[in-house]
Protein backbone atom coordinates (compact mmCIF):
# COMPACT_ATOMS: atom_id res chain seq x y z
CA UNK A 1 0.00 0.00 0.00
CA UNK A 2 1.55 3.45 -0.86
CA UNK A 3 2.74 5.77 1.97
CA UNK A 4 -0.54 7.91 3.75
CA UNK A 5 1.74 10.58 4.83
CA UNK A 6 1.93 13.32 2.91
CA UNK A 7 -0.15 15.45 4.79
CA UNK A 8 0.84 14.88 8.46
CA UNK A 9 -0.66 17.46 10.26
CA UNK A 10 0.26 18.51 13.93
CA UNK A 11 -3.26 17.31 16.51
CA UNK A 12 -1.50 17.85 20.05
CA UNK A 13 1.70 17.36 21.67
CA UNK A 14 1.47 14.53 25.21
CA UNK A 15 4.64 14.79 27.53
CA UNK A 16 5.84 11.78 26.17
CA UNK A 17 5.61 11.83 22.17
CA UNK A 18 3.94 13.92 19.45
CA UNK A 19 0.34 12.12 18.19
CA UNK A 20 -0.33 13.49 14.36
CA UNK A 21 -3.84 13.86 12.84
CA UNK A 22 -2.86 10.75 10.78
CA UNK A 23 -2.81 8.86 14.12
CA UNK A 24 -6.67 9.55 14.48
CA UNK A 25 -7.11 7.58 10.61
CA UNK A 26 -4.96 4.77 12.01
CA UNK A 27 -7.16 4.61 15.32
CA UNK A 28 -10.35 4.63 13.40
CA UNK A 29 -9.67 1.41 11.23
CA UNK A 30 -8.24 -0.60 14.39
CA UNK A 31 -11.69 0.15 16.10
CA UNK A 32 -13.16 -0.67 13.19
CA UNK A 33 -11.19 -4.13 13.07
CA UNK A 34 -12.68 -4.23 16.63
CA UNK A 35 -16.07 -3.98 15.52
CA UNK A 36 -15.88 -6.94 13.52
CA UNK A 37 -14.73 -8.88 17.08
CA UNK A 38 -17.71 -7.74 19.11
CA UNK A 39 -19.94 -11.27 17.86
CA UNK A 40 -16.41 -13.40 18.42
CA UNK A 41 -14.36 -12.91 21.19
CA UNK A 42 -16.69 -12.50 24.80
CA UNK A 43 -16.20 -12.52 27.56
CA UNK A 44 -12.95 -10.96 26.11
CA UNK A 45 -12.78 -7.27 24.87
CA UNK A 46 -13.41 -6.32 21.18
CA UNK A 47 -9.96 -5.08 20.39
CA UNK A 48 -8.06 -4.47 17.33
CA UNK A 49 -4.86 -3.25 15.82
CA UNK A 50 -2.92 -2.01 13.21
CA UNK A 51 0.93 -2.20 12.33
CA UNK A 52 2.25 0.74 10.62
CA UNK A 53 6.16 1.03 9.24
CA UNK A 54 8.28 3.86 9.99
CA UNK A 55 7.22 5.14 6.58
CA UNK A 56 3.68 5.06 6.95
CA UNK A 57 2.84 1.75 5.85
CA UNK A 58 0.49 -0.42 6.39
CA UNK A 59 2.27 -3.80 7.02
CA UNK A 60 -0.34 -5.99 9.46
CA UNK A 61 -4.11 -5.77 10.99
CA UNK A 62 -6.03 -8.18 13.00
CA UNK A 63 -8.52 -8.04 15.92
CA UNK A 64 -9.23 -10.43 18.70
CA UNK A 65 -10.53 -13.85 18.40
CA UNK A 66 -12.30 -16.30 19.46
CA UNK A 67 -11.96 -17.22 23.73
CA UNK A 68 -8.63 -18.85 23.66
CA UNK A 69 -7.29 -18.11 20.89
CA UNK A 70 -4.99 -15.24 19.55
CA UNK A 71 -5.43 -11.17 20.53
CA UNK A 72 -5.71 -8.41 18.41
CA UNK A 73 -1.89 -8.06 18.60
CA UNK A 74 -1.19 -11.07 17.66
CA UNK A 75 -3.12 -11.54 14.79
CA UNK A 76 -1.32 -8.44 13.57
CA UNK A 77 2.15 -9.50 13.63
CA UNK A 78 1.16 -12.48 11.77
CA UNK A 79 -0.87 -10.83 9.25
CA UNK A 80 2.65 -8.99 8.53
CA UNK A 81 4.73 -11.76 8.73
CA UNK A 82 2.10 -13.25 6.45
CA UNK A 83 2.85 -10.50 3.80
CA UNK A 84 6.66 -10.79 4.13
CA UNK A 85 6.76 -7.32 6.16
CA UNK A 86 8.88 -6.74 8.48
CA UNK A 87 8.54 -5.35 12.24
CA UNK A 88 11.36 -4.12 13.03
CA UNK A 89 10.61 -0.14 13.82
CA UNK A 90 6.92 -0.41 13.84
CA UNK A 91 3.91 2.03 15.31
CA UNK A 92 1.05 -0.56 17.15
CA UNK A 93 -2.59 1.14 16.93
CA UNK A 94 -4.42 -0.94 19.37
CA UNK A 95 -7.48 -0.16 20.76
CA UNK A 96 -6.81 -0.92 24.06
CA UNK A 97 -3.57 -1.61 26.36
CA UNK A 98 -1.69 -5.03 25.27
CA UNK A 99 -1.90 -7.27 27.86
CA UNK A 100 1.27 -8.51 30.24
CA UNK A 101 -0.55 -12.00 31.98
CA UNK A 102 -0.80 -15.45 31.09
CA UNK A 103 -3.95 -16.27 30.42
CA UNK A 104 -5.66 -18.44 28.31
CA UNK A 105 -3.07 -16.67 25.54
CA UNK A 106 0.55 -15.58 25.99
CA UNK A 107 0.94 -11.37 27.00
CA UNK A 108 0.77 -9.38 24.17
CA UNK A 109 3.32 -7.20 25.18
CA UNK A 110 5.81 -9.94 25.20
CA UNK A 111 4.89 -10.43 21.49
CA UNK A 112 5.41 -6.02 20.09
CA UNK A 113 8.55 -6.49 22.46
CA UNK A 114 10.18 -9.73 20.33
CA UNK A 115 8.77 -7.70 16.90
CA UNK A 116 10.51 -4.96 17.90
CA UNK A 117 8.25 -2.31 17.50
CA UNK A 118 9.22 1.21 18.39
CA UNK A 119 5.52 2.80 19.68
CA UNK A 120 2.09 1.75 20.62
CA UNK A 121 -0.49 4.09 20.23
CA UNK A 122 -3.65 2.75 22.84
CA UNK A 123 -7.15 3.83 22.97
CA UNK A 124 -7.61 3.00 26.72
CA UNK A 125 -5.71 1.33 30.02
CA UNK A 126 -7.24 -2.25 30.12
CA UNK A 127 -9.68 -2.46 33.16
CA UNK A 128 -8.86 -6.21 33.89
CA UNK A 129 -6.72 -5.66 37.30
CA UNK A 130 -4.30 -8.38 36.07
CA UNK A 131 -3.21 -5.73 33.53
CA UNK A 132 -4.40 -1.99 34.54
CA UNK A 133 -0.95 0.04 33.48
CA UNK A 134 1.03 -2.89 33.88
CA UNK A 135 0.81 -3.64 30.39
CA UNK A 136 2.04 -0.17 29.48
CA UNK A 137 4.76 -0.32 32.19
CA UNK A 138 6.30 -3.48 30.25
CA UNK A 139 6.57 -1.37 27.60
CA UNK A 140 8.22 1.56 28.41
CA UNK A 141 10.68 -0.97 30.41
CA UNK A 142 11.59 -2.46 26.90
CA UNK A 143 12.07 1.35 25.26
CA UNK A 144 8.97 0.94 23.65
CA UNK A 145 6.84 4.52 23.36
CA UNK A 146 3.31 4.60 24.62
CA UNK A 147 0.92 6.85 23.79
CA UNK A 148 -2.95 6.67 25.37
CA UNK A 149 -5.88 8.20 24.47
CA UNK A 150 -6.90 8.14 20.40
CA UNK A 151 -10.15 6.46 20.15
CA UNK A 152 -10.67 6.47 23.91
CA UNK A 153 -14.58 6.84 24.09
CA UNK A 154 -15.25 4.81 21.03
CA UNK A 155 -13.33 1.93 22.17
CA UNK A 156 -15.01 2.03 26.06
CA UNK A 157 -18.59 2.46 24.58
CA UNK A 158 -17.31 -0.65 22.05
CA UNK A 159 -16.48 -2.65 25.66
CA UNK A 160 -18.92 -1.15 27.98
CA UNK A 161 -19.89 -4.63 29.11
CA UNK A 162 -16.25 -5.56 29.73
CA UNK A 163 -15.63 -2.60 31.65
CA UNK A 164 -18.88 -3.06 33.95
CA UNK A 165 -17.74 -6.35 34.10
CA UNK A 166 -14.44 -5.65 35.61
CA UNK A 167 -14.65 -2.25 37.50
CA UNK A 168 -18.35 -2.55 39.11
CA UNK A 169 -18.35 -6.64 39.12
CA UNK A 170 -21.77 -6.54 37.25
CA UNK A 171 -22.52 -7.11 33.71
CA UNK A 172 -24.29 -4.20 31.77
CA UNK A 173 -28.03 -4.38 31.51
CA UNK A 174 -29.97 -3.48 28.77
CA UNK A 175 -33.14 -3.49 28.64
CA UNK A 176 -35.50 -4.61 25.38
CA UNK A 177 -39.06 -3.54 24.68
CA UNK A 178 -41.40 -3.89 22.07
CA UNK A 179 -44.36 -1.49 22.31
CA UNK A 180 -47.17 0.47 21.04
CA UNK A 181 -46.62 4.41 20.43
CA UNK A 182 -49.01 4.53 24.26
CA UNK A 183 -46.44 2.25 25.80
CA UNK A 184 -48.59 -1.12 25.94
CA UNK A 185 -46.65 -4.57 25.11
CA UNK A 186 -49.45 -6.52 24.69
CA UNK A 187 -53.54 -7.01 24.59
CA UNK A 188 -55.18 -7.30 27.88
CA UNK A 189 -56.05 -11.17 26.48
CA UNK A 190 -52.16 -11.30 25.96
CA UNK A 191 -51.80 -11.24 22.59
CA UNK A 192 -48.76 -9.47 21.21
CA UNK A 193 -47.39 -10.90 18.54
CA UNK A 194 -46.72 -8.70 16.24
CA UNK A 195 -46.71 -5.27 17.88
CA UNK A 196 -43.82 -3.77 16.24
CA UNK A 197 -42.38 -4.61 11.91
CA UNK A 198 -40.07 -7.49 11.03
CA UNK A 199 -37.57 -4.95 10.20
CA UNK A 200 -37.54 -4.19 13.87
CA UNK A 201 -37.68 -7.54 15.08
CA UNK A 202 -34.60 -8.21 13.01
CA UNK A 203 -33.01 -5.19 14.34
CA UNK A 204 -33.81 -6.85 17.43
CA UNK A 205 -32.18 -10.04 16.70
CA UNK A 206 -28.86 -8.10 15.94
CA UNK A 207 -28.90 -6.73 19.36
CA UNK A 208 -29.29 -10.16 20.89
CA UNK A 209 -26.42 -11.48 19.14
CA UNK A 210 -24.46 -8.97 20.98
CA UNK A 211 -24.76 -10.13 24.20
CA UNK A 212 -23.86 -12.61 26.23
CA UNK A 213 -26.60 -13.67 27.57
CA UNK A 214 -30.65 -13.35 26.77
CA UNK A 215 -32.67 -13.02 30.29
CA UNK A 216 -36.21 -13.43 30.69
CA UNK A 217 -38.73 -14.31 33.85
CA UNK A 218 -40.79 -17.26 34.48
CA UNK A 219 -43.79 -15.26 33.60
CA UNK A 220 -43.06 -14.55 29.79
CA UNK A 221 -42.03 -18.35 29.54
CA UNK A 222 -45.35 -19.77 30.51
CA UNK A 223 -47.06 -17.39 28.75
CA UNK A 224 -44.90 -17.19 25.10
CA UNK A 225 -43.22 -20.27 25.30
CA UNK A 226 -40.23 -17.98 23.43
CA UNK A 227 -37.09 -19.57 21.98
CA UNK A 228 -35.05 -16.54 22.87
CA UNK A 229 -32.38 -17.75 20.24
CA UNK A 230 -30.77 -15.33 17.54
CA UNK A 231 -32.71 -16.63 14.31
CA UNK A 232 -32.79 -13.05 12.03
CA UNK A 233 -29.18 -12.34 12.36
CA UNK A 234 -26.08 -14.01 11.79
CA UNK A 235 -24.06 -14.57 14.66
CA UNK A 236 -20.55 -17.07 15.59
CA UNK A 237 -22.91 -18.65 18.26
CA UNK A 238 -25.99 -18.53 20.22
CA UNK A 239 -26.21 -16.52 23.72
CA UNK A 240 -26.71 -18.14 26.88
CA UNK A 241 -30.18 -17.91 27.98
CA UNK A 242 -31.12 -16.74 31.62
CA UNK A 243 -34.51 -17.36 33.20
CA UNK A 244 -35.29 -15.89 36.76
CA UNK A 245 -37.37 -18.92 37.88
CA UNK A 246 -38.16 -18.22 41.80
CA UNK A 247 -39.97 -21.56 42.32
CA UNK A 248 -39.06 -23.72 39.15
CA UNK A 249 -41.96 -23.68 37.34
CA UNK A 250 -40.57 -23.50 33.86
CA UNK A 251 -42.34 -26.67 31.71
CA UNK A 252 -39.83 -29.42 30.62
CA UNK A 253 -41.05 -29.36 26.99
CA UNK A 254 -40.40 -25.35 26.69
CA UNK A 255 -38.77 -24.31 23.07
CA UNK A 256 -36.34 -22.97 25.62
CA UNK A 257 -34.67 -25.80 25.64
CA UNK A 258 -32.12 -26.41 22.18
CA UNK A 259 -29.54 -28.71 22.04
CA UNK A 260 -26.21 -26.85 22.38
CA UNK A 261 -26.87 -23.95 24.14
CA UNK A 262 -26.23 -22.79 27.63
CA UNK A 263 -29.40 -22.52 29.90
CA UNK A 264 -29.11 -20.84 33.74
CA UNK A 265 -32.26 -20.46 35.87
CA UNK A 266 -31.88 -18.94 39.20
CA UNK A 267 -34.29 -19.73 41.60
CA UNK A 268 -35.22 -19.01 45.46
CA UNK A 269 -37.35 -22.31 46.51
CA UNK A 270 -35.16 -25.47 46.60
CA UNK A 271 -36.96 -28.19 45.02
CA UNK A 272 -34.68 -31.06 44.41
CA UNK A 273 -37.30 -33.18 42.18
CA UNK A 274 -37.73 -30.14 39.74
CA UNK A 275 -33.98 -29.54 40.15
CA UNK A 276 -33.15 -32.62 38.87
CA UNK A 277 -35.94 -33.19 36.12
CA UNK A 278 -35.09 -29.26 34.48
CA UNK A 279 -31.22 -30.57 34.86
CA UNK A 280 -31.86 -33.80 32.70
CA UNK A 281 -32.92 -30.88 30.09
CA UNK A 282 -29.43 -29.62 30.18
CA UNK A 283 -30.13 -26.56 32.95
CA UNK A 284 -28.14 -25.50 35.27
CA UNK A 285 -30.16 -24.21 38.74
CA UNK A 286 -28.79 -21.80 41.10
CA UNK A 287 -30.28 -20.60 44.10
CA UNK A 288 -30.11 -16.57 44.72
CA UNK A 289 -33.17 -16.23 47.04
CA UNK A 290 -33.50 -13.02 48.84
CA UNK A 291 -33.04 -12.62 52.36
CA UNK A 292 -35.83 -10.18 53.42
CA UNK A 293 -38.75 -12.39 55.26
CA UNK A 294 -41.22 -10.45 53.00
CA UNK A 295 -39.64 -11.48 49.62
CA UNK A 296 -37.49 -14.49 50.86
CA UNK A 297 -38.99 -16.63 47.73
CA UNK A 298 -38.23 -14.20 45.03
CA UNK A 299 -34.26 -14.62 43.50
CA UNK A 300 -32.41 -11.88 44.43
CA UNK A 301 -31.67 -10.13 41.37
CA UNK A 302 -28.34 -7.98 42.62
CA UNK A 303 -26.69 -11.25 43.86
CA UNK A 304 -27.80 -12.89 40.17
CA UNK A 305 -25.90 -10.26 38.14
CA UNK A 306 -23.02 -10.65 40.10
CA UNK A 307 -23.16 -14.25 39.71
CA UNK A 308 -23.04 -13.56 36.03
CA UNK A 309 -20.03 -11.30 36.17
CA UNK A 310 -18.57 -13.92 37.92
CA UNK A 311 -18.83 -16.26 35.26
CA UNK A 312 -17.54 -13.94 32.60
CA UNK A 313 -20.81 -12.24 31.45
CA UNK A 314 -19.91 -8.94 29.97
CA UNK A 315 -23.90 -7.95 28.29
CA UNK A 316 -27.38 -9.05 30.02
CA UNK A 317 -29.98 -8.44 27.46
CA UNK A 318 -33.60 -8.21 28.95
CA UNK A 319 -36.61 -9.49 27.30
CA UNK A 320 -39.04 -10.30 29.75
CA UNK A 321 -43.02 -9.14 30.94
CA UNK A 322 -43.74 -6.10 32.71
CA UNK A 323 -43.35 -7.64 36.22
CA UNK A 324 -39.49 -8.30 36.18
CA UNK A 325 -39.20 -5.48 33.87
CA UNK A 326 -40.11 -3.29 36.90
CA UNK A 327 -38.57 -5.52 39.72
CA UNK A 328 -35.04 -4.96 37.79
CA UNK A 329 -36.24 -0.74 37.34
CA UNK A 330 -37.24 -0.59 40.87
CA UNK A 331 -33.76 -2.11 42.03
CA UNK A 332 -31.53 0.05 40.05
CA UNK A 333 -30.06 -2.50 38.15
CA UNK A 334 -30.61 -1.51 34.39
CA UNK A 335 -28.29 0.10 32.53
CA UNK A 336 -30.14 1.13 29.56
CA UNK A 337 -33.03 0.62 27.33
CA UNK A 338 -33.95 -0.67 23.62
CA UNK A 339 -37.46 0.15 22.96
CA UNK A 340 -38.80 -0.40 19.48
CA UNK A 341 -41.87 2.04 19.37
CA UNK A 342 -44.76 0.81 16.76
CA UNK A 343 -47.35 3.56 15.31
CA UNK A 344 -49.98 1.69 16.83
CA UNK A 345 -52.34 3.36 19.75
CA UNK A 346 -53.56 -0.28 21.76
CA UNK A 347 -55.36 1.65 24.38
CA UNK A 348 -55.60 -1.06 27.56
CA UNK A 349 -52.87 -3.65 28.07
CA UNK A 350 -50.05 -4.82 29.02
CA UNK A 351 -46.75 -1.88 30.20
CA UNK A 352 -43.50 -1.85 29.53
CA UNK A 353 -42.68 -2.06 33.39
CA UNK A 354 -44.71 -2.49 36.56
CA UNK A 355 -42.74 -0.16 39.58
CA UNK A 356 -43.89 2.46 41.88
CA UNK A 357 -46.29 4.09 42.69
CA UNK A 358 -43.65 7.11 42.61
CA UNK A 359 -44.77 10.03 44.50
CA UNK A 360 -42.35 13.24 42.89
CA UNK A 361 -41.57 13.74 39.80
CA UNK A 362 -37.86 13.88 41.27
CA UNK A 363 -38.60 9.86 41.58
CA UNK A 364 -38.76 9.20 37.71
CA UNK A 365 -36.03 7.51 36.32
CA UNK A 366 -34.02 9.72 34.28
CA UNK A 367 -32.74 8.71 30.66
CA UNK A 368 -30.68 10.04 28.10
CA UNK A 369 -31.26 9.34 24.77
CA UNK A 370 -28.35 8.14 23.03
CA UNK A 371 -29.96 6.86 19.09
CA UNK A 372 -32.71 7.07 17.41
CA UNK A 373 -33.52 5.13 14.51
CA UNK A 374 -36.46 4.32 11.68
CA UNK A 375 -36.56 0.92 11.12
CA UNK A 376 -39.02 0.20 8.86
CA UNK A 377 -42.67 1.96 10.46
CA UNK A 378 -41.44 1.62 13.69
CA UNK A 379 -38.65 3.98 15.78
CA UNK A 380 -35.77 2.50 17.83
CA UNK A 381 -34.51 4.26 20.78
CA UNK A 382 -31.79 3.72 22.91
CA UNK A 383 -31.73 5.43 26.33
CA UNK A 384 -29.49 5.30 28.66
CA UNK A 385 -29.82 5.75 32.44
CA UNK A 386 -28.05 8.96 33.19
CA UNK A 387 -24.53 8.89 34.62
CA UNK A 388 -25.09 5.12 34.31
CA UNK A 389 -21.58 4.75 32.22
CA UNK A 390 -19.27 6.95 34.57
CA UNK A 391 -17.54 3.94 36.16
């Protein structure tokens, strides 16, 4: 590829080296290379880099893959050594700081050392306390520049579940609805299928993909019998599924079940019989119950997203009834919401979310609106709970 550089313009100066405008181009296709990770490479973050010569080159790209296999970094070096390319003097544009453990891969750092690159341009400082600066420590140790801070709020919004993951121990929440322009999810008989367009529904299906896993309550089980599976967008593999279950009522022929796919159900009544017969199925049962006398056989829905986070779940996406819609609202615990908004007036019906009575406006739960979007006839917003993201 011929030399980008003829027009390097001056962006800022950092203590440590000067970052040119050209940087910024660089940046923007390793978060793009990212992008293409986000459906791979959970519970690890969607990362990617670029190699660039000390002429301007291009000479390597990559991004990370699949769990247990290679890093963005990685992938890079051998996409040059691939091309014959060498190394040797090299700028790294990595969307977030090269890793120094041993973990299910070898550090990353270890890897730009032995290439000898010269500078590593990062987005971000990795969350993950087993790197958190270290990674960029290694690096200066071997002579190595480092430069942080191109891309920085792309690449966080890009791993917002990876960084709620690691800094508040929870995954992020986002919430999914389905409604009529007057808010109603369903007919008072229950019928609800279909509120909003197949375009949206398919839109929908995208956004499952992305997460790790689908959650939904006892309540929308018994009543839809949903499959909760990503079927109108491609995707590497199917999410695990999540059903808050208090007393393990969910039927042992439910589509829920599919060969090959994870299935959790917390619960808060022990019931060893059920336990065993919804195992057979292939799920697993844990008990969360909470420990207030006056809900002791409800799960406790905190101590179940920590659970997740403990066993590497980075996204929760919510599709569920009105009733743990508003039992997750009432307890603080979503992050955001997708609502697909059909131009459709139902009149009397189901909500989006059962909570309160609140008694001041000051009470409402605040949102910012982060996207809107036609889809077809219906409008997609995404709101986010404000200040949510400042961790």
């Amino acid at each position: 590829m011929a030399s980008v550089n003829n027009h390097r313009l001056l962006l800022f100066t950092r203590k440590e080296t000067t970052v040119l405008m050209n940087d910024t181009s660089w940046m923007d296709r390793s978060l793009a290379l990212a992008r293409q990770a986000r459906l791979l490479c959970p519970p690890n973050p969607a990362v990617g880099c670029v190699l660039v010569s000390a002429q301007g080159e291009l000479i390597g790209e990559g991004h990370t893959q699949a769990t247990g296999h290679a890093h963005a970094e990685v992938m890079a070096l051998r996409d040059a050594l691939a091309k014959g390319h060498p190394t040797q003097g090299a700028t790294a544009y990595v969307t977030l700081e090269p890793c120094v453990h041993q973990g299910r891969t070898g550090p990353c750092c270890d890897a730009l050392v032995t290439a000898g690159v010269k500078q590593v341009v990062a987005s971000l400082e990795d969350p993950n306390p087993q790197v958190a600066g270290q990674g960029f420590a290694r690096l200066r140790a071997a002579g190595i520049e480092v430069v942080v801070g191109p891309g920085a709020a792309e690449s966080r919004e890009l791993n917002l579940g990876f960084f709620s993951r690691m800094v508040r121990k929870t995954p992020w929440v986002r919430m999914k609805v389905a409604a009529s322009l007057d808010g109603k999810t369903a007919l008072p008989n229950g019928a609800s299928q279909w509120i909003t367009s197949s375009a949206a529904r398919a839109d929908g299906h995208a956004w499952r993909a992305q997460a790790c896993a689908v959650l939904t309550g006892i309540g929308t089980v018994t009543s839809d019998d949903p499959r909760l599976d990503v079927r109108l967008a491609t995707t590497p593999g199917q999410p695990q599924l999540v059903v808050v279950d208090s007393r393990l009522e969910t039927p042992l022929n439910a589509q829920l079940f599919m060969p090959g796919r994870a299935l959790t159900m917390y619960a808060a009544v022990p019931d060893e019989a059920k336990q065993a017969a919804l195992q057979a199925q292939g799920a697993q049962v844990i008990y969360k119950p909470e420990t207030q006398a006056d809900a002791r056989h409800k799960v406790d829905l905190a101590a179940m997203l920590q659970d997740l986070a403990a066993r590497e779940i980075n996204e929760v996406h919510v599709e569920a009834g009105h009733k743990l819609n508003g039992s997750l609202i009432r307890a603080g615990l979503v992050d955001e919401f997708l609502i697909y908004l059909a131009p459709k007036l139902l009149g009397q019906g189901a909500d989006m979310a059962s909570f309160g009575p609140l008694t001041a406006l000051s009470q409402a739960v605040a949102l910012e609106f982060k996207s809107t979007q036609m889809l077809g006839p219906d409008l997609r917003i995404l709101a986010r709970v404000q200040g949510r993201d400042l961790f």
